[in-house]
Protein backbone atom coordinates (compact mmCIF):
# COMPACT_ATOMS: atom_id res chain seq x y z
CA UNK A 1 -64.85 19.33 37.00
CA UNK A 2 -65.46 20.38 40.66
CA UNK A 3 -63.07 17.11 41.82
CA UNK A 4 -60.12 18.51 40.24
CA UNK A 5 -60.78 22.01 41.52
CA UNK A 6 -60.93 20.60 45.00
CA UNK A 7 -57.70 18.33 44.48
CA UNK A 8 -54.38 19.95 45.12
CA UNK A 9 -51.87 19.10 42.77
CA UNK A 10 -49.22 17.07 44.91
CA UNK A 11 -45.76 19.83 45.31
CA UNK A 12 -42.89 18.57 47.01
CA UNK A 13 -42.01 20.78 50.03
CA UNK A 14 -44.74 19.17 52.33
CA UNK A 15 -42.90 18.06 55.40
CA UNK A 16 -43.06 14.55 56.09
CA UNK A 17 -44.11 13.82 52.61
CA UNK A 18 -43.28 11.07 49.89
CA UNK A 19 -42.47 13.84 47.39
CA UNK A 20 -40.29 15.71 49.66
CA UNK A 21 -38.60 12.85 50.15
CA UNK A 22 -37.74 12.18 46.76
CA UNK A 23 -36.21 15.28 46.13
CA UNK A 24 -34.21 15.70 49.71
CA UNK A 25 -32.96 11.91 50.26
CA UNK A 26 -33.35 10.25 47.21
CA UNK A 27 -32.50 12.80 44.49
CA UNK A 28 -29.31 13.29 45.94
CA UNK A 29 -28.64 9.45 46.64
CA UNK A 30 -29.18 9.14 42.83
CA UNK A 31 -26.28 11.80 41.89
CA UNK A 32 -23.87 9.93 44.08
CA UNK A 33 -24.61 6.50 42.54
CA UNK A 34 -24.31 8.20 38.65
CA UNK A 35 -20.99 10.02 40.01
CA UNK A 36 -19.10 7.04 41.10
CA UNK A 37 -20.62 4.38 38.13
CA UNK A 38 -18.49 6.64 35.76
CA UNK A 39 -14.56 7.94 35.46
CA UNK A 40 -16.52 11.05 34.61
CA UNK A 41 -14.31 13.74 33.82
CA UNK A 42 -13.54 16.96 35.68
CA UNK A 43 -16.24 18.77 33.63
CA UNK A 44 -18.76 16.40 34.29
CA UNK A 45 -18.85 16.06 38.14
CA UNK A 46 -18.75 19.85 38.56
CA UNK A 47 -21.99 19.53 36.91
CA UNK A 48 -23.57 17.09 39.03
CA UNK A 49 -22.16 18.85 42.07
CA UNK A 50 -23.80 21.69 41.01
CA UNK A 51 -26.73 19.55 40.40
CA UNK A 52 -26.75 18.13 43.82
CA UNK A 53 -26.48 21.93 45.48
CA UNK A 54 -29.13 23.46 43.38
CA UNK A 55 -31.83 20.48 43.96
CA UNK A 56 -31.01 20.54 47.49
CA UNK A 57 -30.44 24.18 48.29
CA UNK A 58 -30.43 26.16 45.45
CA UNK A 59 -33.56 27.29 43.00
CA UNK A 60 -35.00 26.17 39.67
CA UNK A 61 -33.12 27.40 36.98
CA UNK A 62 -33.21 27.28 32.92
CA UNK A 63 -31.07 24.65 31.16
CA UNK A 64 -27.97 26.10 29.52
CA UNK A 65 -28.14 28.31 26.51
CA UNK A 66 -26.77 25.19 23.77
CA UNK A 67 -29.63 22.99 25.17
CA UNK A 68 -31.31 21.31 22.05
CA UNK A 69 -33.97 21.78 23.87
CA UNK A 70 -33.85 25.16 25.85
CA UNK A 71 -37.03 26.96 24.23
CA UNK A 72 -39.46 23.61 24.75
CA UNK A 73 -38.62 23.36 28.63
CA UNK A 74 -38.74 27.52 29.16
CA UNK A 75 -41.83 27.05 28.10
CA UNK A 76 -42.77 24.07 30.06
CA UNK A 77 -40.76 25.83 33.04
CA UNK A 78 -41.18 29.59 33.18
CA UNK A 79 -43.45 29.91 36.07
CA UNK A 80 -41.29 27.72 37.90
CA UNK A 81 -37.97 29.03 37.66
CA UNK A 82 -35.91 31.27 40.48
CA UNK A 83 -38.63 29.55 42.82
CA UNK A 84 -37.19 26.86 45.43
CA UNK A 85 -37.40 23.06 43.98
CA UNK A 86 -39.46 22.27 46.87
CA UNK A 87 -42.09 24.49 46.11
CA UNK A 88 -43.34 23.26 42.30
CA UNK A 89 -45.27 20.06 41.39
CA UNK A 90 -43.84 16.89 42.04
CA UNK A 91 -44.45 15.55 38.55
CA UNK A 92 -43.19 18.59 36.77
CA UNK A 93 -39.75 18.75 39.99
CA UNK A 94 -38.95 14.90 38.85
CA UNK A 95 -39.27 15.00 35.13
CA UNK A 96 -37.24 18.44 34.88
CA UNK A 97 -34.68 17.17 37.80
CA UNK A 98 -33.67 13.30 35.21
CA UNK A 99 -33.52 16.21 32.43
CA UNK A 100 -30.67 18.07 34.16
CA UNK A 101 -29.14 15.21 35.20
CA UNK A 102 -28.79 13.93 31.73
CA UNK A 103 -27.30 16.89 30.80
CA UNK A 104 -24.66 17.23 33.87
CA UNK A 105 -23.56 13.79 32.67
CA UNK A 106 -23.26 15.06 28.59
CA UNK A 107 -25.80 12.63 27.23
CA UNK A 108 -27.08 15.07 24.44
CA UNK A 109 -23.45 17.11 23.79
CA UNK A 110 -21.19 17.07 21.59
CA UNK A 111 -17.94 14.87 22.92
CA UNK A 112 -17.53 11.39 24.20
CA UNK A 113 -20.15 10.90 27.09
CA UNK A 114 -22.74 11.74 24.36
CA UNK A 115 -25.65 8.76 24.18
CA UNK A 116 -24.18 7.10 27.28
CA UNK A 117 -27.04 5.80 29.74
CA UNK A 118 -25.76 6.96 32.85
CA UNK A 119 -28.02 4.39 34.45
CA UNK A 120 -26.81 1.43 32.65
CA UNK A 121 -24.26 -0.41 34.83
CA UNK A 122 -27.88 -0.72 37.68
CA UNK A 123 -29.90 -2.11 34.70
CA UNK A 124 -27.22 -4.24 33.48
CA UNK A 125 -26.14 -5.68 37.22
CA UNK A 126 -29.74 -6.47 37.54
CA UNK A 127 -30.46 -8.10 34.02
CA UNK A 128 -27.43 -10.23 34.38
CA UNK A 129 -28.57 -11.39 38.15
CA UNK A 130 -29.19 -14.88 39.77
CA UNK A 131 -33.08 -13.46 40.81
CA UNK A 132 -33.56 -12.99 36.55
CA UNK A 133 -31.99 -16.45 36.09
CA UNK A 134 -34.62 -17.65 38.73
CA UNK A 135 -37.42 -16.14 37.27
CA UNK A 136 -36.89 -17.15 33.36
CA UNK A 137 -36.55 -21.18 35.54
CA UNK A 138 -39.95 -20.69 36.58
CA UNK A 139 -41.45 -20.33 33.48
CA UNK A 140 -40.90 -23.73 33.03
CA UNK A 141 -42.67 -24.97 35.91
CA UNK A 142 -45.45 -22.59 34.91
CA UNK A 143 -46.05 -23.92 31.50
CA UNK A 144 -46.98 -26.92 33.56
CA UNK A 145 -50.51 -25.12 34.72
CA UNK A 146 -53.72 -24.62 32.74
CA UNK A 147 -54.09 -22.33 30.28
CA UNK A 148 -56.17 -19.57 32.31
CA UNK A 149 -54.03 -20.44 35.37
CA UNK A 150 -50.93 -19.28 33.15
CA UNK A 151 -52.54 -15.95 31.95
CA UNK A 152 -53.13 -15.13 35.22
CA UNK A 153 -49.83 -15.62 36.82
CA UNK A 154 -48.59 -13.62 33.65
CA UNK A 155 -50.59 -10.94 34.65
CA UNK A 156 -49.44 -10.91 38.20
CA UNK A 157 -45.43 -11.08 37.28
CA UNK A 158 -46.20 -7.74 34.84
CA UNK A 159 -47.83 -6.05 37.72
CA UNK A 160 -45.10 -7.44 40.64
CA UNK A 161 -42.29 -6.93 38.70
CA UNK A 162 -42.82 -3.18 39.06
CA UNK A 163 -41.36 -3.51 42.53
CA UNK A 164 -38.06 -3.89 40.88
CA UNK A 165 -37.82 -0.09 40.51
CA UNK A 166 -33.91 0.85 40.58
CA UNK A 167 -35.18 4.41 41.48
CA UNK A 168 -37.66 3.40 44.06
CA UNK A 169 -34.78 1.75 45.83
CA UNK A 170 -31.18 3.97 44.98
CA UNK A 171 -29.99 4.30 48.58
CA UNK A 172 -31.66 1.76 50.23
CA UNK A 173 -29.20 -0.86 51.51
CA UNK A 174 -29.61 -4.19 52.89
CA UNK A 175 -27.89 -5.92 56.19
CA UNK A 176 -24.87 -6.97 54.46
CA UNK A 177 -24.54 -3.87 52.63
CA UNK A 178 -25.94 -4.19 49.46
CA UNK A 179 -28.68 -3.09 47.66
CA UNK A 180 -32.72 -3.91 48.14
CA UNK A 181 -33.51 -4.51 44.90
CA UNK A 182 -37.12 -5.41 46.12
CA UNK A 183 -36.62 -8.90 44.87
CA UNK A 184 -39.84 -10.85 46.19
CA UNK A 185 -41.81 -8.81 43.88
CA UNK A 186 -42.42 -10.51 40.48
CA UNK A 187 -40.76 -14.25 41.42
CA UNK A 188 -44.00 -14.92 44.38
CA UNK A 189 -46.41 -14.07 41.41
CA UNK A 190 -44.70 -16.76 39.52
CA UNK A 191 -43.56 -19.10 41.84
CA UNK A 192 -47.08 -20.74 43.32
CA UNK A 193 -46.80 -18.47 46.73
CA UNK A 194 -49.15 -16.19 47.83
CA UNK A 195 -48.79 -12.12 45.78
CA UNK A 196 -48.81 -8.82 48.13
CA UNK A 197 -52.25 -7.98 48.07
CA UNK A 198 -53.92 -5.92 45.93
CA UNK A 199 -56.25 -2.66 47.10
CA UNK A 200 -58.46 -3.49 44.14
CA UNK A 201 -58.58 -6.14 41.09
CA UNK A 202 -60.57 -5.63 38.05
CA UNK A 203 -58.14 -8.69 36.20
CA UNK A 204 -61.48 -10.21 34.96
CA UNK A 205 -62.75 -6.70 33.31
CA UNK A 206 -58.94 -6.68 31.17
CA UNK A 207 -59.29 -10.37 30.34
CA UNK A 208 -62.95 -9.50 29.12
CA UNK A 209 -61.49 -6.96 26.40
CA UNK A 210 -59.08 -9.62 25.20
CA UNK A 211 -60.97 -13.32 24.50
CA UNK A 212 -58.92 -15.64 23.34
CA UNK A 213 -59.13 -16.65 19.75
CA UNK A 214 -60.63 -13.33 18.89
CA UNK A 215 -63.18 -12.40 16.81
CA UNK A 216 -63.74 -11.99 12.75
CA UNK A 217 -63.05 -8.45 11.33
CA UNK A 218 -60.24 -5.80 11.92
CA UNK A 219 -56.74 -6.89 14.16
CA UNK A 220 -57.18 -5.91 17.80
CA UNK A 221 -54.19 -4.42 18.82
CA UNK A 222 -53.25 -4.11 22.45
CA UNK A 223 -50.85 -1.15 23.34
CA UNK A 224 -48.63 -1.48 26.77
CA UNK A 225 -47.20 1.93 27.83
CA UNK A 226 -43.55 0.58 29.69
CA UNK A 227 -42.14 1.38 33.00
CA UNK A 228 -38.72 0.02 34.31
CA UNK A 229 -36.56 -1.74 32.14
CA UNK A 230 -35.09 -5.30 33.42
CA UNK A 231 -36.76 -7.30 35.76
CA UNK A 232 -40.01 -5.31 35.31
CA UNK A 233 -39.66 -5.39 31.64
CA UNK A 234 -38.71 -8.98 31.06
CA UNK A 235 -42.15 -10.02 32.62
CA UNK A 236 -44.13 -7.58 30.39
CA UNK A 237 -42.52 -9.45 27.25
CA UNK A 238 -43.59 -12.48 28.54
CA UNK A 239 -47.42 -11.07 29.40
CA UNK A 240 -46.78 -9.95 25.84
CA UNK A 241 -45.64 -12.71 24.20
CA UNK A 242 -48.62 -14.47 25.99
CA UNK A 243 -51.29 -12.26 24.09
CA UNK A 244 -50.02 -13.02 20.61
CA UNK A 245 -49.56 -16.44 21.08
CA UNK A 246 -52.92 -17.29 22.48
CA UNK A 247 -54.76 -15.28 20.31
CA UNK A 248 -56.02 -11.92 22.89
CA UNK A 249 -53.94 -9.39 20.58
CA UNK A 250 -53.08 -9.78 17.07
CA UNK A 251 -50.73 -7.15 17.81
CA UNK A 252 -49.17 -5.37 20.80
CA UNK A 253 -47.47 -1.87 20.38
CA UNK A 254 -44.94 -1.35 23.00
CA UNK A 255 -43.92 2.24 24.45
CA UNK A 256 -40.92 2.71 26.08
CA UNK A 257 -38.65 5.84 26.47
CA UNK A 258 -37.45 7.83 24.25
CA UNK A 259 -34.02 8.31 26.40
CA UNK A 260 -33.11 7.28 29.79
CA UNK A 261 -35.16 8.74 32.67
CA UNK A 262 -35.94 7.47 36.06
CA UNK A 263 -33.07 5.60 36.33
CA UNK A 264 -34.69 2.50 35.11
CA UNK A 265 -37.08 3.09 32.82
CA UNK A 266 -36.90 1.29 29.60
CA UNK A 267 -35.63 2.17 26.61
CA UNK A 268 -35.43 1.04 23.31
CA UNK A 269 -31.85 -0.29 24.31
CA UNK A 270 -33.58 -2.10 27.15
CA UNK A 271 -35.83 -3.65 25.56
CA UNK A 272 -33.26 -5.53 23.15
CA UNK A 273 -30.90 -6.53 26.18
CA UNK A 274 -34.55 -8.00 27.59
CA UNK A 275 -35.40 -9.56 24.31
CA UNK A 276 -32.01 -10.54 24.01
CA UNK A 277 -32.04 -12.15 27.84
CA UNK A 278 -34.68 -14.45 27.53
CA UNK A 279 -33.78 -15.23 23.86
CA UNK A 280 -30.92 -16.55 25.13
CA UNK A 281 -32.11 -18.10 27.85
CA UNK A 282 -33.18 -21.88 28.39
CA UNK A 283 -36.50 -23.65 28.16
CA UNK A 284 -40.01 -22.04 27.99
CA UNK A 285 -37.70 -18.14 28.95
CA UNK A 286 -36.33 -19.15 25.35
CA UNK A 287 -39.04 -20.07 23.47
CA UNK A 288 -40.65 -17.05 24.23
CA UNK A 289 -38.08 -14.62 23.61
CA UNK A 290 -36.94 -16.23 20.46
CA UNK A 291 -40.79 -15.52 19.76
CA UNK A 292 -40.81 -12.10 20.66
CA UNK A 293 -37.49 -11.25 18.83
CA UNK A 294 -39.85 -12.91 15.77
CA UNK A 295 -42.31 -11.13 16.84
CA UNK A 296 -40.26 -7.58 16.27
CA UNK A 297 -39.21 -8.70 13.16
CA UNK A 298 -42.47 -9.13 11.39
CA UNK A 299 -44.17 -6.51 12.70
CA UNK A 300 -46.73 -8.34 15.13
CA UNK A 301 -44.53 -6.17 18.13
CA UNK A 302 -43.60 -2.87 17.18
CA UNK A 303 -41.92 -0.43 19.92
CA UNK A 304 -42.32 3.13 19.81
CA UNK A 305 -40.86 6.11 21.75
CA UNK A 306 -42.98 9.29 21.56
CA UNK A 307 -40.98 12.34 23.10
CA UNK A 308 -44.55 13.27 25.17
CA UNK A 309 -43.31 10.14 27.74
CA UNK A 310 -40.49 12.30 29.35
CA UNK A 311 -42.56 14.95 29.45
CA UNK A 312 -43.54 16.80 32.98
CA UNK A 313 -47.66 16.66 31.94
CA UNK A 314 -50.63 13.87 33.00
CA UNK A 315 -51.72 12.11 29.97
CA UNK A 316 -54.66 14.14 30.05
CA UNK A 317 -52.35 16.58 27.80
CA UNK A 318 -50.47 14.19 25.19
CA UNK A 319 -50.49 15.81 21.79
CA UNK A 320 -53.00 14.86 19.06
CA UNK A 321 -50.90 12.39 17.33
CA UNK A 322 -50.02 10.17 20.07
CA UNK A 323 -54.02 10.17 21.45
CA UNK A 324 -54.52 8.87 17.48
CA UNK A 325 -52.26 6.09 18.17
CA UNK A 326 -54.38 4.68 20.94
CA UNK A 327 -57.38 5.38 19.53
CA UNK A 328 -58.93 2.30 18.56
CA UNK A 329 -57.08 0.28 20.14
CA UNK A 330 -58.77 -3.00 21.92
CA UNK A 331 -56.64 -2.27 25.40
CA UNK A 332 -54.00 -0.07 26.79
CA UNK A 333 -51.93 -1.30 29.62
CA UNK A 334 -50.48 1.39 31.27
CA UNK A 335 -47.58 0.00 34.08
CA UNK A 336 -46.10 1.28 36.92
CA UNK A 337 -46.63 3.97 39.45
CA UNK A 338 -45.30 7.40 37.19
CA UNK A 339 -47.59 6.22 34.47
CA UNK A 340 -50.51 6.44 36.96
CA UNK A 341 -49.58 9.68 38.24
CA UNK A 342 -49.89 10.50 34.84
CA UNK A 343 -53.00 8.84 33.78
CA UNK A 344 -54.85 9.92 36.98
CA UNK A 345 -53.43 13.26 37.38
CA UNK A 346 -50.52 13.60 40.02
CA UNK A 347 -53.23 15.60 42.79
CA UNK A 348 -53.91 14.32 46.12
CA UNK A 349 -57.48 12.45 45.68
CA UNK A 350 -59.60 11.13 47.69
CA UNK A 351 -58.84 7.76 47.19
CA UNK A 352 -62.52 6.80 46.64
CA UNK A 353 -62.28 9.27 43.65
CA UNK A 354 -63.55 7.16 40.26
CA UNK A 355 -61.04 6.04 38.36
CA UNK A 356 -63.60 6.23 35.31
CA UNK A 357 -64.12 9.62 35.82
CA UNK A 358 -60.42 10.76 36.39
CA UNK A 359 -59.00 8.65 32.89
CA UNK A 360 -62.08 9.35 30.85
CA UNK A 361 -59.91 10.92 28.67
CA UNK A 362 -57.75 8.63 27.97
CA UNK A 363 -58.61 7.16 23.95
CA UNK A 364 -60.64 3.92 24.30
CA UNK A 365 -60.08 1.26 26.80
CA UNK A 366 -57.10 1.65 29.30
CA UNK A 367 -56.05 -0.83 32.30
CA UNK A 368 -53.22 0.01 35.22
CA UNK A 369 -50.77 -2.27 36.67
CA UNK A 370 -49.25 -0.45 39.45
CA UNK A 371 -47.32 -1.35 42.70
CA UNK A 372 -48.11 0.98 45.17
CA UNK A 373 -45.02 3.44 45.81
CA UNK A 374 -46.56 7.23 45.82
CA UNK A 375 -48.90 8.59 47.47
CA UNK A 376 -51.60 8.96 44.23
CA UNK A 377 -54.57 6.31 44.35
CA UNK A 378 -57.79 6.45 43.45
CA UNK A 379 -61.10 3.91 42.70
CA UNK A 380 -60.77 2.28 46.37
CA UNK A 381 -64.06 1.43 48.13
CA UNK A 382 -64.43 3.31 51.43
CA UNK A 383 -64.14 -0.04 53.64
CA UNK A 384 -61.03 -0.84 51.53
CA UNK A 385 -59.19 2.81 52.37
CA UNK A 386 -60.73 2.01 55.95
CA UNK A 387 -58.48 -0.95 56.50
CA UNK A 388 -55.55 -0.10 54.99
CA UNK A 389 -55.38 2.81 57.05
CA UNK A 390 -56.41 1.17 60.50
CA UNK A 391 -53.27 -1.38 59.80
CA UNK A 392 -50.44 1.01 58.85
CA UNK A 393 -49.21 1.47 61.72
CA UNK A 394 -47.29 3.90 61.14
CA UNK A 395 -48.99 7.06 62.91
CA UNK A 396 -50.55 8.73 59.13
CA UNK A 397 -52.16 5.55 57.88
CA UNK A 398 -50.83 6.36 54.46
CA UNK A 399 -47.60 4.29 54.54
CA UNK A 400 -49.65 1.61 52.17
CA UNK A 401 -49.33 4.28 49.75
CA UNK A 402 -45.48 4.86 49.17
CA UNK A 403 -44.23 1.27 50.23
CA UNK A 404 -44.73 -0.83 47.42
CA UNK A 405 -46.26 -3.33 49.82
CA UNK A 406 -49.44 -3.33 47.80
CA UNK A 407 -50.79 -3.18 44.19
CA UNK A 408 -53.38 -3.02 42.18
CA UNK A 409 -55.62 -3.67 39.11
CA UNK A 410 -57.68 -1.27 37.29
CA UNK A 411 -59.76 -1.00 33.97
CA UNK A 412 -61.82 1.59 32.49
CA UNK A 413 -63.80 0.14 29.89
């Protein structure tokens, strides 16, 4: 497809660029957090030291020779390595760099750090936070509204709540010293004030492929591909929880990771402590989780953790089994901002690019809920790109892109 030949796919040693950024400010930013969250032992922060000085300074270079899986990334790496960090693909530079990270910290060795989520004390500081407690209350005053009103504001907390990326903000600090955990995100698309806006909203095309009440013949199922764990995640339970009680799925398949990666994204662990959360929570945060953790039990919610989603490819690549699973399926929801690098293909587009065209191979219907925090984006009408660019302000008219300012909606039928 002439597009994709005349899209360069998005490497991180631009100056001035988002991806650049990731790797030089906060890559390292990252280490630093992991190293002091842990009494990590001698062993262990020699390795991220040397972790820090080869993404920083140093080259690409092979995993260690007792890697379980050595052979699967020298294949996946072997044009890559001995060449500077900031010179390969983003989305191949990020995948590979939370891979060498979870080995500096002894996740998959032998000895006592193995299986320990490095990233847990950030997902657990946020889970157990006032802003979730605050959230979960205004479920109550939601179950107040009509029934389409709800559904929508469902919706709108899924998509929001994926400005409570731990990785978008590591290093970002506050006034008083702590941390911007993006927090006005998901609780104004709950709360009855005004959302960010969004660069485009096809909301009525996804609510088209679900009907309430559904119709005679085989079980729709719905599949949501996860993002962050936490406060993204507990809204996407709800949204779940949502589309099996009122009828739109009479199943949901959730896909989360199969080990931690981008410091929040969920995991199977996650998604218990989130289940567990609103379980255990008051009111209509209760009900629902108490539903959900039904839900899991019977079979209505299954979660599933294919290898392929820590994987450096688009989705354009996923092996044959996984395309089977979505096959057929009545809607997948893909969330979050690395999901639609993914889906799209992590190249710099013209943003007016289709977004039919570019996930037309994707297996049956797909949908993306994404805030806005790379530069990838495509399906934007011309006057749309036009005004986001004349108010940046910011000299490049791109910082709409990368500031998670703005979201968006978007279905391929």
């Amino acid at each position: 497809m002439a597009e994709v030949d005349d899209a360069p796919v998005t490497v991180c040693g631009a100056p001035g660029s988002f991806a650049r950024s990731v790797l030089a400010e906060r890559h390292p930013a990252l280490i630093e957090q992991v190293r002091d969250a842990f009494p990590w032992s001698p062993e262990r922060h020699r390795a991220l030291d040397a972790l820090l000085r080869s993404s920083t300074e140093g080259v690409v270079e092979p995993l260690g020779p007792h890697a379980h899986d050595r052979e699967r990334w020298d294949a996946w790496g072997a044009e890559y390595f001995g060449r500077s960090w900031f010179d390969v693909p983003f989305l191949w530079a990020e995948s590979y760099f939370y891979r060498l990270l979870l080995e500096a910290v002894g996740y998959f060795g032998p000895g006592p750090w193995r299986g320990i989520d490095p990233f847990a004390p950030f997902k657990r500081a946020e889970l157990r936070g006032s802003l979730v407690d605050d959230e979960l209350a205004a479920l109550d005053v939601l179950a107040r509204r009509p029934v389409a009103e709800r559904a929508a504001a469902y919706l709108q907390g899924s998509l929001w709540g994926n400005r409570a990326d731990l990785s978008f903000t590591v290093g970002s600090r506050t006034a008083d010293g702590g941390t911007d955990d993006g927090s006005d995100g998901s609780t104004e698309a709950r709360s009855g004030e005004d959302p960010p806006p969004l660069v485009t909203d096809d909301s009525e095309a996804l609510w088209s492929l679900l009907p309430t009440g559904g119709s005679p013949g085989a079980a729709r199922t719905v599949h949501i591909i996860a993002d962050n764990s936490g406060r993204e995640l507990i809204p996407d339970l709800v949204l779940i929880d949502h589309l099996l009680e009122s009828g739109r799925a009479d199943d949901v398949v959730l896909h989360v990771k199969p080990y931690p990666y981008y410091v929040s994204d969920a995991t199977m662990a996650d998604v218990v402590d989130c289940a567990r959360r609103l379980a255990q929570a008051s009111g209509e945060a209760g009900e629902a989780g108490r539903r959900l953790w039904a839900a899991m039990g019977d079979g209505r919610l299954a979660v599933r953790a294919h290898g392929f989603f820590c994987a450096p490819f688009p989705y354009a690549e996923m092996p044959d089994e996984l395309r089977r699973q979505f096959d057929g399926a009545a809607l997948t929801i893909v969330k979050g901002d690395l999901n639609y690098r993914r889906l799209v293909g992590d190249r710099l587009w013209s943003p007016t690019t289709p977004f039919a065209g570019l996930t037309a191979h994707f297996p049956g219907p797909v949908a993306a809920l994404r805030t806005l925090k790379s530069d990838v984006i495509v399906g934007l009408e011309p006057r749309t790109v036009a005004r986001l660019e004349d108010a940046a302000g910011d000299g490049t008219g791109r910082a709409w892109r990368t500031s998670g300012t703005h979201g968006l909606v978007q279905v391929r039928t």
